[in-house]
N, C-alpha and C. Protein backbone atom coordinates (compact mmCIF):
# COMPACT_ATOMS: atom_id res chain seq x y z
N UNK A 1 25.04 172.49 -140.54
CA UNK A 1 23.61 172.75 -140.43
C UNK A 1 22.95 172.34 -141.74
N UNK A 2 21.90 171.52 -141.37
CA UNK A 2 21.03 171.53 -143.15
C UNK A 2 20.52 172.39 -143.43
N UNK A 3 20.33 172.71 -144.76
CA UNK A 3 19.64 173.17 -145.77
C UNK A 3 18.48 173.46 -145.61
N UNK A 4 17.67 172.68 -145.24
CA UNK A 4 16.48 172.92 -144.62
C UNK A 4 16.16 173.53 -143.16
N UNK A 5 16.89 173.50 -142.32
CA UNK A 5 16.96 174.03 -141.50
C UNK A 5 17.63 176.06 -141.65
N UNK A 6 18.54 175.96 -142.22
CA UNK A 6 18.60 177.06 -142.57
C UNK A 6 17.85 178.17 -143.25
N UNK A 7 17.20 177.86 -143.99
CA UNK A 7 16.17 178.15 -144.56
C UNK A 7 14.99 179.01 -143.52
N UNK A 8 14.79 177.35 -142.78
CA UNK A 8 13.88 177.83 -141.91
C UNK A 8 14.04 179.00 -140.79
N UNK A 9 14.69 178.62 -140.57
CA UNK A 9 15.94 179.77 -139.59
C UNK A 9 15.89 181.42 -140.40
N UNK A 10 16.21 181.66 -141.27
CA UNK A 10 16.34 182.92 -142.05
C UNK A 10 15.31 183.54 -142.65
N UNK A 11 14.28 182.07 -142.69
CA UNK A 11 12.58 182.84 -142.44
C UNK A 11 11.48 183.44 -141.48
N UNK A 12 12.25 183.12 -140.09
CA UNK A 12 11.74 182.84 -139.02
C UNK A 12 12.46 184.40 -138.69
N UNK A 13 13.65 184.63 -138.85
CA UNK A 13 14.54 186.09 -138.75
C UNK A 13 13.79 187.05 -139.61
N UNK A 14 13.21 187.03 -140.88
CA UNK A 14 12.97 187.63 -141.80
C UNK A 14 11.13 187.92 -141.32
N UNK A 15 10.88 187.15 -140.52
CA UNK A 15 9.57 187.50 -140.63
C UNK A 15 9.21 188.37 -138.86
N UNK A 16 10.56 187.94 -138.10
CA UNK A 16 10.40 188.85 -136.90
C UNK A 16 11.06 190.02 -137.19
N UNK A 17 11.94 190.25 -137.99
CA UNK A 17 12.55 191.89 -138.72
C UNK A 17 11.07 192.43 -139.31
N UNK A 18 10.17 191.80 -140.24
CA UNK A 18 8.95 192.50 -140.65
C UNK A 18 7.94 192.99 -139.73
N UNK A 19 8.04 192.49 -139.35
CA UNK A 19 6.98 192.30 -138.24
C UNK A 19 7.24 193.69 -136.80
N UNK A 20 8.21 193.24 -136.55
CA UNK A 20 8.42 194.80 -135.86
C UNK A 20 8.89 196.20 -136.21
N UNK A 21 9.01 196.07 -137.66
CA UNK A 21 9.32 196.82 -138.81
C UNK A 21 7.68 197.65 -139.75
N UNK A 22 6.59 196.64 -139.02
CA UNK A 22 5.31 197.02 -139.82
C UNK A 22 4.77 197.63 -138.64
N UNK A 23 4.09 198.70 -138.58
CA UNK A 23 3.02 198.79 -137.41
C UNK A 23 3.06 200.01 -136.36
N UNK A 24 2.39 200.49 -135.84
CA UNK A 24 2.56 201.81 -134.77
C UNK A 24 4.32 202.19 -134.27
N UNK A 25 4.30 203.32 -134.56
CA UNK A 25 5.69 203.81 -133.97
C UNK A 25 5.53 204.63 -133.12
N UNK A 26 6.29 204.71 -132.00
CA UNK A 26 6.11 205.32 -130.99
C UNK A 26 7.17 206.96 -130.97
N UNK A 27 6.65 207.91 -131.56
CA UNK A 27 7.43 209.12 -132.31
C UNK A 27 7.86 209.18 -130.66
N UNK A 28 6.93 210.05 -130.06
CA UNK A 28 7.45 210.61 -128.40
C UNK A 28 6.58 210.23 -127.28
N UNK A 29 6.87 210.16 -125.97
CA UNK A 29 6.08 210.30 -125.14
C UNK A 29 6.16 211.69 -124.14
N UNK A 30 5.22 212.10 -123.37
CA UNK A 30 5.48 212.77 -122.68
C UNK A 30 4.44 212.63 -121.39
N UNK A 31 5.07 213.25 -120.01
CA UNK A 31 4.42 212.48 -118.82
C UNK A 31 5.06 213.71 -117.60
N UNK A 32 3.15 214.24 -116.81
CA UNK A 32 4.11 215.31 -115.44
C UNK A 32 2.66 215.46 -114.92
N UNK A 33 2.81 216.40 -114.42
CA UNK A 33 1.89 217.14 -113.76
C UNK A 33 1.72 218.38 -113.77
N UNK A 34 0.52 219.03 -113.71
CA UNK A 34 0.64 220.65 -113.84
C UNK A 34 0.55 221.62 -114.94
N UNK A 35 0.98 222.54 -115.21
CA UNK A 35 0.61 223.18 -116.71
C UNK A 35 1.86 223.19 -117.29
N UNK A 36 2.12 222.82 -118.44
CA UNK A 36 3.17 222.25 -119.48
C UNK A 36 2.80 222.62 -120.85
N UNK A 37 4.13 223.37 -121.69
CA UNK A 37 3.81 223.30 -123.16
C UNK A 37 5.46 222.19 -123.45
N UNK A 38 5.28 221.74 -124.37
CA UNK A 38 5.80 220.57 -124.19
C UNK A 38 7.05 220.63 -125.43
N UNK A 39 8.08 219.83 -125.72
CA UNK A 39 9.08 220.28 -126.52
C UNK A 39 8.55 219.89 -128.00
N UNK A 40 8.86 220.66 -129.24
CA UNK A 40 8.46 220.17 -130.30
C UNK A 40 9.10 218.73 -130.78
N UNK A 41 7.86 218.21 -131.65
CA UNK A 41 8.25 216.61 -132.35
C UNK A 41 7.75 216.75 -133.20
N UNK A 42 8.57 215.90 -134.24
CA UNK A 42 8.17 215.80 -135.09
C UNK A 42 7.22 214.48 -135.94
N UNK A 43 6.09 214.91 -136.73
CA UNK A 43 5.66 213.65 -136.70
C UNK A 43 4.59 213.54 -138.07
N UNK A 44 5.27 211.99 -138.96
CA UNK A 44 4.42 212.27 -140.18
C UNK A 44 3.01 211.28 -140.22
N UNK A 45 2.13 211.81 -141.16
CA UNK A 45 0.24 211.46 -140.90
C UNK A 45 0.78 210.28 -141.36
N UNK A 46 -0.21 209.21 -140.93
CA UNK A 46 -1.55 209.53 -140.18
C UNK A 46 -0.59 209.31 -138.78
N UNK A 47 -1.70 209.79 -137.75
CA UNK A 47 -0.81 209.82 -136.29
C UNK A 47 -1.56 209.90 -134.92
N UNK A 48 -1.36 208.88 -134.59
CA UNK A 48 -2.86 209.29 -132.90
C UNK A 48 -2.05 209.76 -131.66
N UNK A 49 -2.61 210.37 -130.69
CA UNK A 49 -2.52 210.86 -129.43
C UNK A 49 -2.86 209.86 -128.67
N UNK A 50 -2.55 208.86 -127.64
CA UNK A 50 -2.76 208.13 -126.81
C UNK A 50 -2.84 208.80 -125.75
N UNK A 51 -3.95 209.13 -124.92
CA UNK A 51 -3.61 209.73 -123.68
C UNK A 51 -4.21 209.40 -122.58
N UNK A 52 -3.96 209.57 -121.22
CA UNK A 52 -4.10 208.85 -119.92
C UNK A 52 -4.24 209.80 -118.73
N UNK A 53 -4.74 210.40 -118.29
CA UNK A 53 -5.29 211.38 -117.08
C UNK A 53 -5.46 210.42 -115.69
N UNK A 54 -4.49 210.72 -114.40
CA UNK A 54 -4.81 209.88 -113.24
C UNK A 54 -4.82 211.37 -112.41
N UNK A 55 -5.39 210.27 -111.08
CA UNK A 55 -5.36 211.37 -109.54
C UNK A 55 -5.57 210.84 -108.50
N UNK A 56 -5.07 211.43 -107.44
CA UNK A 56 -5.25 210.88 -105.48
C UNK A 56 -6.63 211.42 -105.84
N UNK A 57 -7.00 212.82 -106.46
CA UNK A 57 -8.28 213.22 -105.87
C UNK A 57 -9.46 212.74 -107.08
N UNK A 58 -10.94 213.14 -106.67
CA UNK A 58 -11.55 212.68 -107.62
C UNK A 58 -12.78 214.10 -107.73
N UNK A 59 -12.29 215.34 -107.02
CA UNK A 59 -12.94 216.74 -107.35
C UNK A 59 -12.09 217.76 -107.30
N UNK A 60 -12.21 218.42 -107.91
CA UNK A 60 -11.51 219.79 -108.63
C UNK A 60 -10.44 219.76 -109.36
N UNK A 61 -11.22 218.13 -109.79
CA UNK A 61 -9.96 217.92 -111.41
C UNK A 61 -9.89 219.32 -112.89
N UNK A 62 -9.05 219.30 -112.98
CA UNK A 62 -9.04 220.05 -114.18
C UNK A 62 -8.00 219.85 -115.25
N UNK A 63 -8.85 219.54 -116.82
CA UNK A 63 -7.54 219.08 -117.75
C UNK A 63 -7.95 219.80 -119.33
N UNK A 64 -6.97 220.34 -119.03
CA UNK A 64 -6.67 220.53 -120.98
C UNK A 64 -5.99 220.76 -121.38
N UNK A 65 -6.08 220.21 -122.72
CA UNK A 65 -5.07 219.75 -123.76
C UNK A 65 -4.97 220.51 -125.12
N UNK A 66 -3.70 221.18 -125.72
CA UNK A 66 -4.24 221.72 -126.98
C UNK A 66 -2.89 221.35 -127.77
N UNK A 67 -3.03 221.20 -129.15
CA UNK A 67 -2.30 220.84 -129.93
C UNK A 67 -1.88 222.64 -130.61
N UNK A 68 -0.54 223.06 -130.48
CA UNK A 68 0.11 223.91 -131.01
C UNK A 68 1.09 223.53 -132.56
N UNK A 69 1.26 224.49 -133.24
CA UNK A 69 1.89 224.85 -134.28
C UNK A 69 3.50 224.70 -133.59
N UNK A 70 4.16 223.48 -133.66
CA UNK A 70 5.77 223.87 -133.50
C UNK A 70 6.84 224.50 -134.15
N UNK A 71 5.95 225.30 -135.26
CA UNK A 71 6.91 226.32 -135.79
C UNK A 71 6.23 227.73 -135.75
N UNK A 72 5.54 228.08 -135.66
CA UNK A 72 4.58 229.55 -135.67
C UNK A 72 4.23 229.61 -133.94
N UNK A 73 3.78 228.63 -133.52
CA UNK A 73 3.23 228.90 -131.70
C UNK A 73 1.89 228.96 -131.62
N UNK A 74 1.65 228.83 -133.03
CA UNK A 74 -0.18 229.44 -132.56
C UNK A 74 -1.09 228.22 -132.68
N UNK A 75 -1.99 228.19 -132.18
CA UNK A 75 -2.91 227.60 -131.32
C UNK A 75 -3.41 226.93 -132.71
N UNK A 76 -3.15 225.50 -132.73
CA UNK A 76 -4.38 224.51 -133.93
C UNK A 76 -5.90 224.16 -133.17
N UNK A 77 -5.69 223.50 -132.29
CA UNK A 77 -7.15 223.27 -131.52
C UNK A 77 -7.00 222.93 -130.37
N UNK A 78 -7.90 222.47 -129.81
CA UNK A 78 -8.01 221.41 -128.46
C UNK A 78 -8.76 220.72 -128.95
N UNK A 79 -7.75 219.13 -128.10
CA UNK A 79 -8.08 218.06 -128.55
C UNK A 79 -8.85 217.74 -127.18
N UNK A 80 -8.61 218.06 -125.72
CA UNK A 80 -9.40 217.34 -124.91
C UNK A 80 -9.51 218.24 -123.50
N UNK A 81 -10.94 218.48 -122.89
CA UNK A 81 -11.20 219.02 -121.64
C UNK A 81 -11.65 218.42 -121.06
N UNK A 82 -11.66 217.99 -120.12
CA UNK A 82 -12.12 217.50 -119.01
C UNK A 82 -11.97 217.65 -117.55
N UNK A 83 -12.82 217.08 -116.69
CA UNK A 83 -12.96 217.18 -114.92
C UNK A 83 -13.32 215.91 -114.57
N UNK A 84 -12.55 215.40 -115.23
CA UNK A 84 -12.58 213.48 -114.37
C UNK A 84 -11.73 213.03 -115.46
N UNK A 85 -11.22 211.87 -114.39
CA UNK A 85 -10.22 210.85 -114.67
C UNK A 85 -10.69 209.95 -115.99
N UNK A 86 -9.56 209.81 -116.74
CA UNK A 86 -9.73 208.97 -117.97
C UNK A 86 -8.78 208.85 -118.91
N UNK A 87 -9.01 208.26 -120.07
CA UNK A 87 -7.86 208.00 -121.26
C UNK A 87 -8.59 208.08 -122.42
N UNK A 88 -8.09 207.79 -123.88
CA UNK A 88 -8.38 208.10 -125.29
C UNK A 88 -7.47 208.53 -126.14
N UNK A 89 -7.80 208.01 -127.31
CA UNK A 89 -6.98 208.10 -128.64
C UNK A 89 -7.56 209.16 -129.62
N UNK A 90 -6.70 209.47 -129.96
CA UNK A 90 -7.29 210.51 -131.38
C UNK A 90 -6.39 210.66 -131.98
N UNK A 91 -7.16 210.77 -133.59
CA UNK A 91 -6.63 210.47 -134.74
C UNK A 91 -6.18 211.63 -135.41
N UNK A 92 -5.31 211.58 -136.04
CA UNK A 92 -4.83 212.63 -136.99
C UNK A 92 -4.44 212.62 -138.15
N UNK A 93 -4.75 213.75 -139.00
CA UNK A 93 -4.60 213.12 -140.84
C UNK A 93 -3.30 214.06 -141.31
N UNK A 94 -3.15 214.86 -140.24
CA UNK A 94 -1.73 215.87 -141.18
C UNK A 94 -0.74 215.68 -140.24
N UNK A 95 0.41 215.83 -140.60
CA UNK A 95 1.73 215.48 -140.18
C UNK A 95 2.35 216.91 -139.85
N UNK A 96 3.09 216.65 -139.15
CA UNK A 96 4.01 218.31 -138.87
C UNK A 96 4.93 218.34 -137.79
N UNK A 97 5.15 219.73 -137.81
CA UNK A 97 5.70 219.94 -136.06
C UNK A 97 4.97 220.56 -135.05
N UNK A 98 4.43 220.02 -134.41
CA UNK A 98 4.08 220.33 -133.19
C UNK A 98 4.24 220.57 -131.92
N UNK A 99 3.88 220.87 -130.57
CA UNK A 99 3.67 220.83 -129.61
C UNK A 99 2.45 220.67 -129.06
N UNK A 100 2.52 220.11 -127.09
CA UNK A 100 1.46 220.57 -126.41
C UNK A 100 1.11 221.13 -125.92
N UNK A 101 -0.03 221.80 -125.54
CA UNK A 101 -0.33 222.86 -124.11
C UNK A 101 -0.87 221.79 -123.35
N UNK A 102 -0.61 221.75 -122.29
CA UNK A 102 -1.41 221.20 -120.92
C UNK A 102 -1.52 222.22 -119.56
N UNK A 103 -2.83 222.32 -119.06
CA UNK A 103 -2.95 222.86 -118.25
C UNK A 103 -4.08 221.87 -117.61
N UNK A 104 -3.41 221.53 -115.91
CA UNK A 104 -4.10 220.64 -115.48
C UNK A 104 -4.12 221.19 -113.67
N UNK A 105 -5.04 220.70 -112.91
CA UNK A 105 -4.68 220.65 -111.42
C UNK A 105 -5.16 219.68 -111.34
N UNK A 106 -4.61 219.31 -110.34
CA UNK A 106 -4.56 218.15 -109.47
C UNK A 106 -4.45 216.37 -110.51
N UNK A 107 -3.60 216.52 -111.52
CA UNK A 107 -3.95 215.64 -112.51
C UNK A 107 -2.26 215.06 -112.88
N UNK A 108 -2.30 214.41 -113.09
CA UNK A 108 -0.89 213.27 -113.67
C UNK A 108 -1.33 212.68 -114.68
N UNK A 109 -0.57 213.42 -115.68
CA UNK A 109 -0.98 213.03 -117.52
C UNK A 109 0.62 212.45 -118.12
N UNK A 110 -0.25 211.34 -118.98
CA UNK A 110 0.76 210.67 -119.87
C UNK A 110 0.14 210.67 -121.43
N UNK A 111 0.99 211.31 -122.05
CA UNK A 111 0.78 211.00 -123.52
C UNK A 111 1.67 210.69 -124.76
N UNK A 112 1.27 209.93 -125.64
CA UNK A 112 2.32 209.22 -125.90
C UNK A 112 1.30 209.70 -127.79
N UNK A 113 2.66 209.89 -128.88
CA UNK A 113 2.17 210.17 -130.31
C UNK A 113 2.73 208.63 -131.02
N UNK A 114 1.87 208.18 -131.80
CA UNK A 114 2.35 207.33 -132.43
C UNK A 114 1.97 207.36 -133.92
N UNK A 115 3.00 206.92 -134.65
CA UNK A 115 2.78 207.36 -136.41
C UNK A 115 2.20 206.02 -136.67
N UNK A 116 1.15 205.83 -137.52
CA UNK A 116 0.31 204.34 -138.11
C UNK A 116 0.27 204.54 -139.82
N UNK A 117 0.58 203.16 -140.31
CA UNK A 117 0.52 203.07 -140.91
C UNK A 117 -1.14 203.69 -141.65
N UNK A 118 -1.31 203.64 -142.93
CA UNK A 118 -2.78 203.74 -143.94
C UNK A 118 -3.48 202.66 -143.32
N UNK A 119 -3.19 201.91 -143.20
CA UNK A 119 -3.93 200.63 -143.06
C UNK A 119 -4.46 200.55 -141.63
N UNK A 120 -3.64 200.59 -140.62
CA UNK A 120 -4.05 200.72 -139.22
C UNK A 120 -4.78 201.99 -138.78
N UNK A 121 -4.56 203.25 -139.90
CA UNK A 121 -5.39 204.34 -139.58
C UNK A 121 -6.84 204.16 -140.21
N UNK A 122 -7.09 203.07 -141.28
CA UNK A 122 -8.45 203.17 -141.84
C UNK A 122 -9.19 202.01 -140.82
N UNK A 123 -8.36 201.16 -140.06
CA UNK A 123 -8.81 200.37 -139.20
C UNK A 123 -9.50 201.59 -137.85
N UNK A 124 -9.12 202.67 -137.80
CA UNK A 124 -9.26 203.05 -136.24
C UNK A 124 -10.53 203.94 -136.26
N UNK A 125 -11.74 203.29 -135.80
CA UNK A 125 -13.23 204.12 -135.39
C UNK A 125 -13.24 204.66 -133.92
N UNK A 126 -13.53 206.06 -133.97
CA UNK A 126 -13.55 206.58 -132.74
C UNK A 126 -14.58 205.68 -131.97
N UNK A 127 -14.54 206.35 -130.55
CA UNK A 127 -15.74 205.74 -129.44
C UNK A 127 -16.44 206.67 -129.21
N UNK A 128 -18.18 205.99 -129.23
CA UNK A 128 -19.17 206.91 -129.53
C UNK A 128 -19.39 207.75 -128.10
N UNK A 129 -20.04 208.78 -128.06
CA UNK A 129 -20.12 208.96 -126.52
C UNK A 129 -21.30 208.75 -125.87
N UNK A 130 -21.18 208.52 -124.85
CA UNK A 130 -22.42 207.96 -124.20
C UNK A 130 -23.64 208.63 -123.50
């Protein structure tokens, strides 16, 4: 093999190792129906909630979401209520252990935590509401 070719070769390796080595990590997902507190994860800042709400029906939805303490149990906030179908991200600046509460009817939720780099977290502006 030449020299030059090798080269090229071990840059081409070196820059797809970086590359999926830089950027959102996918800590946990979690995905059901119904009311759920969810297993603790662990997870360091900055860090968003990706989340996704579906349904057969489109009345007497009901959804919420609260972010728990996975070492104490007690209640940090709620991050999301709603009575209709939808998705959204939210951001987070402290790291820890956590859990979820979900309490939903008639609803099929997926949510997924992902750790971001500084850089991809100063990139991320919420969406205004309408």
């Amino acid at each position: 093999m030449k020299t030059g070719t090798r080269w090229t070769l071990t840059g081409l390796l070196l820059l797809l190792f970086f590359s999926l080595a830089i950027g959102e990590e996918t800590v946990v997902e979690f995905q059901g129906d119904g009311n759920r507190i969810t297993s603790v994860f662990t997870v360091d800042a900055p860090w968003i909630l990706d989340w996704r709400i579906n349904s057969d029906y489109n009345k007497m939805l009901s959804f919420d979401l609260e972010l728990i303490d996975g070492t104490t149990g007690i209640l940090i906030g709620n991050i999301k209520s709603a009575k209709s179908l939808g998705n959204g991200v939210s951001l987070f600046q402290k790291g820890g252990k956590y859990r979820f509460r979900i309490n939903s009817s008639f609803i099929r939720w997926h949510l997924k935590v992902k750790e971001l780099t500084d850089e991809e977290a100063e990139l991320y502006t919420p969406r205004t509401t309408r």
